[in-house]
N, C-alpha and C. Protein backbone atom coordinates (compact mmCIF):
# COMPACT_ATOMS: atom_id res chain seq x y z
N UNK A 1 0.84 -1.18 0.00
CA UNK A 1 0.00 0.00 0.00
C UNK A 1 0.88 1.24 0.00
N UNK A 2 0.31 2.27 -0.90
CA UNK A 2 1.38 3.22 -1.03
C UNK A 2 1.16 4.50 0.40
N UNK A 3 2.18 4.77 0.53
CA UNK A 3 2.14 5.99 1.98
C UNK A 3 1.45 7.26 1.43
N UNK A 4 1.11 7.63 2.51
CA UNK A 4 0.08 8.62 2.34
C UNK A 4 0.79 9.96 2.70
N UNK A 5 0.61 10.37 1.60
CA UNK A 5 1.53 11.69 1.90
C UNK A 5 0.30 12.91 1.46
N UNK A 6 0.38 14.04 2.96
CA UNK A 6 -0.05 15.05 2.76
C UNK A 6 0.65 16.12 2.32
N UNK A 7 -0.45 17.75 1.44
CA UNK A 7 -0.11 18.32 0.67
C UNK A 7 1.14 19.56 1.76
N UNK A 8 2.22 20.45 1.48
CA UNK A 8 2.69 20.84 1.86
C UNK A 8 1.97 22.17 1.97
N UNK A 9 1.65 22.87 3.06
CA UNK A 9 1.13 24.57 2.79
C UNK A 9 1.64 25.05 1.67
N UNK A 10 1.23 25.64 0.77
CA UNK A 10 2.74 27.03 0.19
C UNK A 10 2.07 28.21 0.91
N UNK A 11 3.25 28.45 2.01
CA UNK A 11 3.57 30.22 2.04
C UNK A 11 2.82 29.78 3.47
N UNK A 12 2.20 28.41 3.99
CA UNK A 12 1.07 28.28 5.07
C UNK A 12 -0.24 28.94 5.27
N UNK A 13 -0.64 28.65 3.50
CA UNK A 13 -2.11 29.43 3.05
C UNK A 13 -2.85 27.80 2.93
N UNK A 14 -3.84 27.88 3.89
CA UNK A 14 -4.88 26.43 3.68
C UNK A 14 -6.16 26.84 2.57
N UNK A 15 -6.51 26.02 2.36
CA UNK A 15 -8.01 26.56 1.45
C UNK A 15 -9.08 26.95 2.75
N UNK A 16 -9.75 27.56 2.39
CA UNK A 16 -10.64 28.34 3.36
C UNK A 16 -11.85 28.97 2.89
N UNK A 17 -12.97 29.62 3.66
CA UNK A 17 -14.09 30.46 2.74
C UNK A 17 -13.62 31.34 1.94
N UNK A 18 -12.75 31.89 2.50
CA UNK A 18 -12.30 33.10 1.67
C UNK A 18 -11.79 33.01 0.45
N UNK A 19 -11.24 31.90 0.03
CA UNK A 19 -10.33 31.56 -0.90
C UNK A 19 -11.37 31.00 -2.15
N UNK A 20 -12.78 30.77 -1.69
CA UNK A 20 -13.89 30.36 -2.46
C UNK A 20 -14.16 31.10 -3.52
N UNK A 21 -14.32 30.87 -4.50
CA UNK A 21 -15.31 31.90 -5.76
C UNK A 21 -16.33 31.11 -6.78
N UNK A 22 -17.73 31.56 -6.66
CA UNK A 22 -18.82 30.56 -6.82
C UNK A 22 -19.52 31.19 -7.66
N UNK A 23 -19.60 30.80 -9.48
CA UNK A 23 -20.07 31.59 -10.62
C UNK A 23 -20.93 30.23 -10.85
N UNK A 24 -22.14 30.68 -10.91
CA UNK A 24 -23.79 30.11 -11.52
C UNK A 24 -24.61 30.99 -12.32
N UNK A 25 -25.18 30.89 -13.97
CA UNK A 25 -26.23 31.23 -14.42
C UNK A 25 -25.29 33.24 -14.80
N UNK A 26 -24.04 32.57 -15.25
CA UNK A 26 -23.72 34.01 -15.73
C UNK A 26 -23.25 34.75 -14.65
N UNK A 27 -22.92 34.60 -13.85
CA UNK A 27 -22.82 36.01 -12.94
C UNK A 27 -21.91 35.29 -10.96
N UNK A 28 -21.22 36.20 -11.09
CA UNK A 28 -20.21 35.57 -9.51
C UNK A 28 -21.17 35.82 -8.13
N UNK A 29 -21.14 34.95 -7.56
CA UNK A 29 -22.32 34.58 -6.35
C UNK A 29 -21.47 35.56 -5.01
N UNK A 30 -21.70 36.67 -4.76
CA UNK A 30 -21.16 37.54 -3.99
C UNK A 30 -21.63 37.16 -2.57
N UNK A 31 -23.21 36.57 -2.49
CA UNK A 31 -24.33 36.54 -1.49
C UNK A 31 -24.29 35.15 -1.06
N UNK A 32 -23.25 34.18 -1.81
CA UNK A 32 -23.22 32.83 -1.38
C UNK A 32 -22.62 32.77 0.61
N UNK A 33 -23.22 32.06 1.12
CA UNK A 33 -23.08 32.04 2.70
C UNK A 33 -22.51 30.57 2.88
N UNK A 34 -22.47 29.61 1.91
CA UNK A 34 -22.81 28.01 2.51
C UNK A 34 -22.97 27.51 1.02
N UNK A 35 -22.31 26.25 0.56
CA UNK A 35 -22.54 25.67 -0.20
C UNK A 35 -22.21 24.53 0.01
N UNK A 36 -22.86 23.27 -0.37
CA UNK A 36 -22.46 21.31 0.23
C UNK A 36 -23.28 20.94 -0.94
N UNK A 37 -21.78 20.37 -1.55
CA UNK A 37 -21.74 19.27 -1.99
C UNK A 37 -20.80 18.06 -2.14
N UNK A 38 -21.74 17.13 -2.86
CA UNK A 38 -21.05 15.53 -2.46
C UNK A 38 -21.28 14.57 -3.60
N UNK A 39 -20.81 13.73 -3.94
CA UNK A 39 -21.31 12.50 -4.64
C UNK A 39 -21.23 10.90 -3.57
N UNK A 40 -21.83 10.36 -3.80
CA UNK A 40 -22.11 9.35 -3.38
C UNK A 40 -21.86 7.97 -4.48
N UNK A 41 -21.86 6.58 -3.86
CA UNK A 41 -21.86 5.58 -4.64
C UNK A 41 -22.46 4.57 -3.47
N UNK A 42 -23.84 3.92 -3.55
CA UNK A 42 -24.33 2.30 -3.17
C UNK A 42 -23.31 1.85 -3.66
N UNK A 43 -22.40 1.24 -1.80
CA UNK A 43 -21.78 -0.11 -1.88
C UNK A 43 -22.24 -0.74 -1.08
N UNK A 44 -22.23 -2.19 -1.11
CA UNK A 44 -23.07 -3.60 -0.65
C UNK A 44 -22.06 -4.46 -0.37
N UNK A 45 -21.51 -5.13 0.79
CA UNK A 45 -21.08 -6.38 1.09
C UNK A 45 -21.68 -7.58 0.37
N UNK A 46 -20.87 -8.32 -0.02
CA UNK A 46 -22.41 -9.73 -0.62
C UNK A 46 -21.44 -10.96 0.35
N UNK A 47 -22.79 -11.61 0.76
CA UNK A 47 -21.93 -12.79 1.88
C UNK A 47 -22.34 -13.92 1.15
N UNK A 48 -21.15 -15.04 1.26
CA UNK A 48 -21.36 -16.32 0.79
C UNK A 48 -21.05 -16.98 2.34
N UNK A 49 -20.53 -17.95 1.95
CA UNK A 49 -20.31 -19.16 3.54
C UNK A 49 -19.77 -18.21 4.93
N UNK A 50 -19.90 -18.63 5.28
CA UNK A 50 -19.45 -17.87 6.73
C UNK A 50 -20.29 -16.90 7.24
N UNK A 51 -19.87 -15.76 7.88
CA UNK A 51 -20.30 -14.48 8.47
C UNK A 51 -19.44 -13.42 7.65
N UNK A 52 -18.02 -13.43 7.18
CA UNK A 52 -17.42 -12.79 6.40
C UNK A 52 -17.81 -12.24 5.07
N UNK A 53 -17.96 -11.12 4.72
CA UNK A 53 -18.03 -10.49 3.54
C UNK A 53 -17.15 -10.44 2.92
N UNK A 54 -17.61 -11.82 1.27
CA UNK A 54 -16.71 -12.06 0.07
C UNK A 54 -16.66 -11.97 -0.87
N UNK A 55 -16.99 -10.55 -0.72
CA UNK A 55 -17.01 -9.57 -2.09
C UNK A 55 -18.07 -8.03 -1.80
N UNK A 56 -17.73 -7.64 -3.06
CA UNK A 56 -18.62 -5.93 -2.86
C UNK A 56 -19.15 -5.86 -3.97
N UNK A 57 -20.40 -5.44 -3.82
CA UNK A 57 -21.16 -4.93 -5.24
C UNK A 57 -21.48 -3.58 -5.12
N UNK A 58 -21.01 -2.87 -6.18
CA UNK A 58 -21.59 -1.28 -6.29
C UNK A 58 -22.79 -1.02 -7.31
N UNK A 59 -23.33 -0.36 -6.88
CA UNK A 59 -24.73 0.43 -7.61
C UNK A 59 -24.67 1.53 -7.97
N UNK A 60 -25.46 2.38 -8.01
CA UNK A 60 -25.99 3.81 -8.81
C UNK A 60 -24.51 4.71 -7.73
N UNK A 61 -24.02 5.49 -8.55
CA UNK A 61 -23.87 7.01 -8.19
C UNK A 61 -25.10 8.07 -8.20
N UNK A 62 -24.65 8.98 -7.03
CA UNK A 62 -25.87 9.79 -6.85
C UNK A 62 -24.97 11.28 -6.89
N UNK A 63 -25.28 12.32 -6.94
CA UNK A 63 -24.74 13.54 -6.56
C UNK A 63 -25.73 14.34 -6.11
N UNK A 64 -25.26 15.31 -4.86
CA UNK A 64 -26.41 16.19 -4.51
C UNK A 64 -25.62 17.63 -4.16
N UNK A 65 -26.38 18.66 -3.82
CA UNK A 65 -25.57 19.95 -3.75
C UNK A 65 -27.03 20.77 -2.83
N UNK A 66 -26.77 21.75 -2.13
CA UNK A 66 -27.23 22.53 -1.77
C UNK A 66 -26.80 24.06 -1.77
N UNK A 67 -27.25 25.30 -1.73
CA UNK A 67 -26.57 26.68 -1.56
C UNK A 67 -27.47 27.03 -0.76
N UNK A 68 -26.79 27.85 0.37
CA UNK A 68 -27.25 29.31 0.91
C UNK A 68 -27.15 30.55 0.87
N UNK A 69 -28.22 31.64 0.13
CA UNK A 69 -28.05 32.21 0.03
C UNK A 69 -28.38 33.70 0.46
N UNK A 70 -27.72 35.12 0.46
CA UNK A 70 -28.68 36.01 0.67
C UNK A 70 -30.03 36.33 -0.29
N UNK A 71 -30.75 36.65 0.92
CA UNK A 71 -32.03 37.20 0.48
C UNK A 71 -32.21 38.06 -1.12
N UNK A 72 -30.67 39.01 -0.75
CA UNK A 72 -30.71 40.19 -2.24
C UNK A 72 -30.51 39.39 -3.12
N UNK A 73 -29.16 38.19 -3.21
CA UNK A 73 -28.86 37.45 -4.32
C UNK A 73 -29.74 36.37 -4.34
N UNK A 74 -30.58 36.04 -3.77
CA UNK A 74 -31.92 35.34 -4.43
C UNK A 74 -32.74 36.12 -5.51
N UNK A 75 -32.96 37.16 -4.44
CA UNK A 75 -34.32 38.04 -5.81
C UNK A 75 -33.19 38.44 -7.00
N UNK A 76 -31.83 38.66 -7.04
CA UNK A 76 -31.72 38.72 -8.61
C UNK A 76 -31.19 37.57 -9.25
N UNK A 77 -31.81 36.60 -8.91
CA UNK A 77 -31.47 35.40 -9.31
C UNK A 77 -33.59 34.89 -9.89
N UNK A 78 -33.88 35.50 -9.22
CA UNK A 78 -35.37 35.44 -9.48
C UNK A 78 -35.87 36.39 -10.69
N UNK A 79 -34.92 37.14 -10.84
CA UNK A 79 -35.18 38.17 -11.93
C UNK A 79 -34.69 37.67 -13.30
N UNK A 80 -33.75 36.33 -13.67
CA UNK A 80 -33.57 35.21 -14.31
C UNK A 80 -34.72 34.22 -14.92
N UNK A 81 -35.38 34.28 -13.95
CA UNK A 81 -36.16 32.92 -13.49
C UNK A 81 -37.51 33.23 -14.55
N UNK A 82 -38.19 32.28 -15.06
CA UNK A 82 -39.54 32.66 -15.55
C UNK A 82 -40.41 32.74 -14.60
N UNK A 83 -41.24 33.77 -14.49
CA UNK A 83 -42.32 34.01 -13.38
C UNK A 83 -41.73 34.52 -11.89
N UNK A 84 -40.68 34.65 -12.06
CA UNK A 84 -39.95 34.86 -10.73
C UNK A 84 -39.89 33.21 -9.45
N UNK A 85 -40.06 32.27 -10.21
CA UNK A 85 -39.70 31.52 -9.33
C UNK A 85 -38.03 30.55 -9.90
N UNK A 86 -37.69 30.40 -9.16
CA UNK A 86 -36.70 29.64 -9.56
C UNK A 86 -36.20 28.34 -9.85
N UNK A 87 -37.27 27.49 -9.36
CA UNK A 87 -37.79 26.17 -9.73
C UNK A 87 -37.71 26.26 -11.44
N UNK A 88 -38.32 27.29 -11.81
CA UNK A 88 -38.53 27.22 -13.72
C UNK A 88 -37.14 27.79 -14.30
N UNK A 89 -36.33 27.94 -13.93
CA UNK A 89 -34.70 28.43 -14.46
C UNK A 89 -34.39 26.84 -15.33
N UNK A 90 -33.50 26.64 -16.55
CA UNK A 90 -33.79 25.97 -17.01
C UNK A 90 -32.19 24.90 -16.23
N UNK A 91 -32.07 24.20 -16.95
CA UNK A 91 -30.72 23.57 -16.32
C UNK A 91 -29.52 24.34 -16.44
N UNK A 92 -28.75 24.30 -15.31
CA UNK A 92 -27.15 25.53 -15.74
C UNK A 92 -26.07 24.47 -14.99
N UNK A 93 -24.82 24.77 -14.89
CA UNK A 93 -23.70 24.18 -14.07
C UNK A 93 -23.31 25.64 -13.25
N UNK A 94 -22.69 24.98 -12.05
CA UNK A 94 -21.96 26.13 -11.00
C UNK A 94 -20.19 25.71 -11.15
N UNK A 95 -19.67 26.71 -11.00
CA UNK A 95 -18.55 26.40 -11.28
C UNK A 95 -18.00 26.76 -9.28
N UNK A 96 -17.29 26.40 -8.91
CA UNK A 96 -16.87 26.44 -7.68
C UNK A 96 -14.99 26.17 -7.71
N UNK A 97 -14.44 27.44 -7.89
CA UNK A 97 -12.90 27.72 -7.38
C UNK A 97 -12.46 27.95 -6.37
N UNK A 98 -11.60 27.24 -5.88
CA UNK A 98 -10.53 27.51 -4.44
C UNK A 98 -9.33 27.90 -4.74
N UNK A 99 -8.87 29.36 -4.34
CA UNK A 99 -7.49 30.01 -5.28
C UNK A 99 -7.26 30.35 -3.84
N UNK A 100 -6.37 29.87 -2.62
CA UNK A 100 -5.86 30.46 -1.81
C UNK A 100 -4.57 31.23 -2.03
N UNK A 101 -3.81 31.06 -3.24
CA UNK A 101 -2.89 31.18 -3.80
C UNK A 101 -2.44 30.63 -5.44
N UNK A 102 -1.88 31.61 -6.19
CA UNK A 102 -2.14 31.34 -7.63
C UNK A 102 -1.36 30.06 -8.06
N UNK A 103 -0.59 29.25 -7.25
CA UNK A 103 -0.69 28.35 -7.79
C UNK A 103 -1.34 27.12 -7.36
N UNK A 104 -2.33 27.47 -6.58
CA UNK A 104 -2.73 26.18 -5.37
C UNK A 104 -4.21 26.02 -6.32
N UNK A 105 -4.31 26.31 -7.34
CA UNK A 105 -6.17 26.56 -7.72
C UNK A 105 -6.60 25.59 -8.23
N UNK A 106 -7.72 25.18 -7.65
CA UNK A 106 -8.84 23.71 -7.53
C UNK A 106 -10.06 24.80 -8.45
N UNK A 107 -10.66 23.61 -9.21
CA UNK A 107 -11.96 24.33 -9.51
C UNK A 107 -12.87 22.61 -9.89
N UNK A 108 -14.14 23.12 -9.36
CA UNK A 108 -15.25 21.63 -9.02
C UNK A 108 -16.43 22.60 -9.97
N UNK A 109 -16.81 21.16 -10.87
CA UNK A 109 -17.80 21.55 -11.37
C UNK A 109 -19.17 21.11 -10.86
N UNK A 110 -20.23 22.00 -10.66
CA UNK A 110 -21.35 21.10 -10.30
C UNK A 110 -22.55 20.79 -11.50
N UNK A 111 -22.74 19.82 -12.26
CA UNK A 111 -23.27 19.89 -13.55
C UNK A 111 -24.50 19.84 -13.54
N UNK A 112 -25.39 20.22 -14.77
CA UNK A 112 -26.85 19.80 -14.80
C UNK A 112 -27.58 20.06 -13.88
N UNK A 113 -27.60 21.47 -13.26
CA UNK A 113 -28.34 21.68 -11.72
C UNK A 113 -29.44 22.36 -12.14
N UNK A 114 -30.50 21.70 -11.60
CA UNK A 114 -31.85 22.70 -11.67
C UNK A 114 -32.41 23.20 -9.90
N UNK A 115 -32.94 24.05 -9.57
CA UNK A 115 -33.17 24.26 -8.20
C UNK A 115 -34.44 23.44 -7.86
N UNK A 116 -34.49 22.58 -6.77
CA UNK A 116 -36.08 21.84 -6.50
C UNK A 116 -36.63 22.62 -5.77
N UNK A 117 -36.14 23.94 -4.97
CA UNK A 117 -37.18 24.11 -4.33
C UNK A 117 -37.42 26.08 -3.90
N UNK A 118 -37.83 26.45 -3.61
CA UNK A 118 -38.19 27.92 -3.56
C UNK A 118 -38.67 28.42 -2.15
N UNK A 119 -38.41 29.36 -1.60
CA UNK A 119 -38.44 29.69 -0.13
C UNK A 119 -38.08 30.55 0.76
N UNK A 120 -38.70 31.27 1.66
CA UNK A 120 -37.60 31.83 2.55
C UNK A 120 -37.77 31.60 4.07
N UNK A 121 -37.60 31.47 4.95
CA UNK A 121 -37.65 31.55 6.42
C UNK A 121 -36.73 32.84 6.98
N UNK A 122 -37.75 33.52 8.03
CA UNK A 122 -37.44 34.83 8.74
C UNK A 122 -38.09 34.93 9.56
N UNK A 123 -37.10 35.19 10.57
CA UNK A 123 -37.40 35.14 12.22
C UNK A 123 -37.66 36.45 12.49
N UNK A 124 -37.97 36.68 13.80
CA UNK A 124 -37.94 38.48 14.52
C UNK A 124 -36.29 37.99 14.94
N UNK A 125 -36.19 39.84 14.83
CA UNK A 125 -34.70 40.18 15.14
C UNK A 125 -33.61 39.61 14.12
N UNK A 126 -34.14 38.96 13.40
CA UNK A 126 -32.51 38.33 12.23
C UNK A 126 -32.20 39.72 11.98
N UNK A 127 -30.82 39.13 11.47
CA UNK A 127 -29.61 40.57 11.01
C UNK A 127 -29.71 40.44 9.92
N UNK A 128 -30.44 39.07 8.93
CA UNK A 128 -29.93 38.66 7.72
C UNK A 128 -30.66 38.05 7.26
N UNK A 129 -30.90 37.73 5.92
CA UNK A 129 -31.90 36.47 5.60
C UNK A 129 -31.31 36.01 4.85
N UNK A 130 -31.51 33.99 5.25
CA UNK A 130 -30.55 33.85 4.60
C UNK A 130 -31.41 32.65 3.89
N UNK A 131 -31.30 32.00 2.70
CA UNK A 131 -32.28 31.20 1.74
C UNK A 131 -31.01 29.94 1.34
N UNK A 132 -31.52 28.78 2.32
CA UNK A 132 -30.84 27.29 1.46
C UNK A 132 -32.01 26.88 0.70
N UNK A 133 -30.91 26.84 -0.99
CA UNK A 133 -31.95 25.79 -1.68
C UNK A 133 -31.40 24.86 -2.16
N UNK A 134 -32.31 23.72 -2.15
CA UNK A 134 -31.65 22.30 -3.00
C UNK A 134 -31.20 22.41 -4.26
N UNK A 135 -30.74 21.87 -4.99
CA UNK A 135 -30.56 21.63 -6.06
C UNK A 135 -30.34 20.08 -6.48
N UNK A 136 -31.12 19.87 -7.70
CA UNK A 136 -31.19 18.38 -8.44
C UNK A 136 -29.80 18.43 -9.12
N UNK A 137 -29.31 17.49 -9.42
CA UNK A 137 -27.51 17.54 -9.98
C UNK A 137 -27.40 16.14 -10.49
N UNK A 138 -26.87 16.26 -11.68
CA UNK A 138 -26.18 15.63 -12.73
C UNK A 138 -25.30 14.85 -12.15
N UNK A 139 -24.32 15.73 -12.23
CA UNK A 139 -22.78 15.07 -12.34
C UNK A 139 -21.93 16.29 -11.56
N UNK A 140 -20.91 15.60 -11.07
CA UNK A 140 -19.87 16.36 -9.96
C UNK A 140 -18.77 16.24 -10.85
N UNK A 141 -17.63 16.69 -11.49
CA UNK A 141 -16.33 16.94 -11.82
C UNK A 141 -15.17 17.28 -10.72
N UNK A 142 -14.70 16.48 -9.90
CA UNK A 142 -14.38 17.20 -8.91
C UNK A 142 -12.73 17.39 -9.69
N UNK A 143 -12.09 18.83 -9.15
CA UNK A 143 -10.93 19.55 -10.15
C UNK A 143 -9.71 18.92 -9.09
N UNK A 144 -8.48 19.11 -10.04
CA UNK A 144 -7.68 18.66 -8.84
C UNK A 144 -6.72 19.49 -9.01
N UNK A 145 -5.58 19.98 -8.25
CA UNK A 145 -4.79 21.40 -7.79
C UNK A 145 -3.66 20.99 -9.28
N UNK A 146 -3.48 22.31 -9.19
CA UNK A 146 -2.88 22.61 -10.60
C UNK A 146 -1.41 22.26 -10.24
């Protein structure tokens, strides 16, 4: 098994929020607060004699993604949208870069995203409003450091 070697800092710059830059549907996401995503793969043990698992079967890949966003960069993201909802935006990709430094730069694609769902929640006293929405997703590209 080969040793596991981790990446060296350069300069002792880690990737971080700050280092994030998140372009969807034309335009750089200034109002992004939170973004998760992941891909997934069903794996299965399959048992023959014993109690021991002797062998693995894999199934479907899945990918999922979520954003949070501000309130302002929702409504002009709604101003996109047919009817002002955003459910009807047609399919787009998000592009998601990590540049903590110009030569450290990762970029993840998130493909085929349509939004499932539309919303806001607001409390008394918030400072902020802030809008997570799902998104349906294709395919993940995940980038690897230059």
């Amino acid at each position: 098994m080969a040793e596991m070697r981790y990446p060296t800092l350069l300069n002792g710059i880690s990737y971080a929020w700050g280092s994030i830059q998140i372009f969807m549907l034309g335009k750089n996401v200034i109002g992004a607060r939170k973004i998760d995503y992941k891909t997934e793969q069903e794996v299965e043990n399959i048992y023959g004699s014993g109690v021991a698992a002797v062998q693995r079967g894999f199934g479907n890949i899945s990918h999922t993604a979520t954003i949070t966003l501000l309130k302002e960069e929702v409504a002009e993201l709604q101003k996109l949208a047919p009817l002002g909802d955003l459910t009807n935006i047609p399919v787009f990709d998000i592009q998601v870069t990590y540049f903590p430094s110009p030569t450290k730069v990762v970029t993840d694609y998130i493909k085929k995203c349509v939004f499932v769902n539309n919303g806001v929640s607001v409390s008394q006293n918030d400072k902020m409003i802030e809008v997570e929405l799902t998104l349906s997703v294709g395919a993940i590209e995940w980038g690897q450091p230059l």
